[in-house]
Protein backbone atom coordinates (compact mmCIF):
# COMPACT_ATOMS: atom_id res chain seq x y z
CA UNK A 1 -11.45 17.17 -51.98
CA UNK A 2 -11.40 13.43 -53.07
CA UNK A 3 -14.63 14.21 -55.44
CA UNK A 4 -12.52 17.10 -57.25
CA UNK A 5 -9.64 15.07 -57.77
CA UNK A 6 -12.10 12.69 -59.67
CA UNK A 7 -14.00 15.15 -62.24
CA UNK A 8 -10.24 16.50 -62.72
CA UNK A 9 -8.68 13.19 -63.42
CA UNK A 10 -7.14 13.00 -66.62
CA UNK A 11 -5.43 10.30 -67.76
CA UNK A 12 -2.28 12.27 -69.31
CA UNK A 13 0.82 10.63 -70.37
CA UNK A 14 -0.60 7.45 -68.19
CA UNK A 15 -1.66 4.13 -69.57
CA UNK A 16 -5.33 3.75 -69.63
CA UNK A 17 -4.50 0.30 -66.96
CA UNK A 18 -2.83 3.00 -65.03
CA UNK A 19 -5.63 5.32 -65.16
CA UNK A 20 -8.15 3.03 -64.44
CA UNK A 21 -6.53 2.59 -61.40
CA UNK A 22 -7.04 5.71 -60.46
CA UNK A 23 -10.45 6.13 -62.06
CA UNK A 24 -11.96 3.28 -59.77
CA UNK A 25 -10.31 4.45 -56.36
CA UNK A 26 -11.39 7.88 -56.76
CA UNK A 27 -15.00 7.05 -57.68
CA UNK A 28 -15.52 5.55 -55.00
CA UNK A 29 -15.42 9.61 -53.58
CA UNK A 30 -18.05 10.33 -56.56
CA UNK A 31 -20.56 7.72 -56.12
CA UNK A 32 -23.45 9.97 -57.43
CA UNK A 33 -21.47 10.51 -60.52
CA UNK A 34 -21.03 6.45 -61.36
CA UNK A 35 -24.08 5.28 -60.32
CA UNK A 36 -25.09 4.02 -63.68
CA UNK A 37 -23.41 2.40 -66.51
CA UNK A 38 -23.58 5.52 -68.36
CA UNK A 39 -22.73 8.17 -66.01
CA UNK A 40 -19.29 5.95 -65.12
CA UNK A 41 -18.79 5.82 -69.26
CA UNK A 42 -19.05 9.13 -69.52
CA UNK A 43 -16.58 10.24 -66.82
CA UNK A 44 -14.28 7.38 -67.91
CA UNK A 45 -14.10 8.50 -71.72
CA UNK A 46 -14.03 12.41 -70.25
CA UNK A 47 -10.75 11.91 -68.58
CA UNK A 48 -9.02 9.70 -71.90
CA UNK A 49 -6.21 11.34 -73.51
CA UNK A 50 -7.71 13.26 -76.73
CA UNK A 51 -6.69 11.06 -79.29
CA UNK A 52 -8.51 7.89 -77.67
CA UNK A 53 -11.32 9.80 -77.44
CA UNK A 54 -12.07 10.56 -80.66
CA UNK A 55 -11.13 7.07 -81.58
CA UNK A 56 -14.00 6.05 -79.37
CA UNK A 57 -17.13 8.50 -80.72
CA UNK A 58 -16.73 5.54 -83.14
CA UNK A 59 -18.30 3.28 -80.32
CA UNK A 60 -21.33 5.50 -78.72
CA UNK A 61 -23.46 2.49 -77.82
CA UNK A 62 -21.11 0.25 -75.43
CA UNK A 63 -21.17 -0.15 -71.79
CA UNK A 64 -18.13 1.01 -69.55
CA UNK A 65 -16.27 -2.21 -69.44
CA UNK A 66 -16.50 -2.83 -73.24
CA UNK A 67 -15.16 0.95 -73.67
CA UNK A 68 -12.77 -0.09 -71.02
CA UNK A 69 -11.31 -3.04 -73.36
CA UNK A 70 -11.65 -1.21 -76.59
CA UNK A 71 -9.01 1.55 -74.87
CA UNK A 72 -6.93 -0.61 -73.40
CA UNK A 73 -6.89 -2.60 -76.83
CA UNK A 74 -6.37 0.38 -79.08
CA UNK A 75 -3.96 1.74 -76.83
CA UNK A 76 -2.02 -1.99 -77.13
CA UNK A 77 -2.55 -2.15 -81.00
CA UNK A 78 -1.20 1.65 -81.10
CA UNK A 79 1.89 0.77 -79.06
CA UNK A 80 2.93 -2.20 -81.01
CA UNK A 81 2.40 -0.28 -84.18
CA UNK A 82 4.98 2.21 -83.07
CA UNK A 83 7.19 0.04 -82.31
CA UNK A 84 6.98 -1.84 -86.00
CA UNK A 85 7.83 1.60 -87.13
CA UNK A 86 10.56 2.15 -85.52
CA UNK A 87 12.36 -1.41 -86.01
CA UNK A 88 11.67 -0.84 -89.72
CA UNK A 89 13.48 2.53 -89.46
């Protein structure tokens, strides 16, 4: 049960911190499918909201914890911009 809530995990309206979170407790469920760097990239950038992951087909060659940081720091960069938007209007 634990292993299909993990290849259905989707991060949704969460932050990526937040789903993360969830990513690394229900791997633990799924350890054939994280065994290797790639296989835990994969299902990590599988379950990112659409727009961060075609932001990150920009970054094919990284390991899981530097598309990890790029997320989180898009995500921050993308937040911040909003709000600069919305103070100027």
């Amino acid at each position: 049960m634990k292993l299909e809530e993990f290849l259905a995990l989707r991060q949704g309206e969460d932050s990526v911190m937040k789903y993360l979170g969830h990513f690394h407790h229900l791997s633990q469920y799924a350890p054939d499918r994280v065994n290797t760097d790639a296989k835990k990239k994969e299902h990590f950038l599988r379950g990112l909201n659409p727009k961060l992951q075609k932001m990150m087909t920009v970054c094919p060659n990284v390991s899981f914890h530097e598309a990890v940081n790029i997320a989180i720091s898009y995500e921050e960069k993308s937040r911040k911009h909003k709000e600069e938007k919305k103070k100027k209007s």
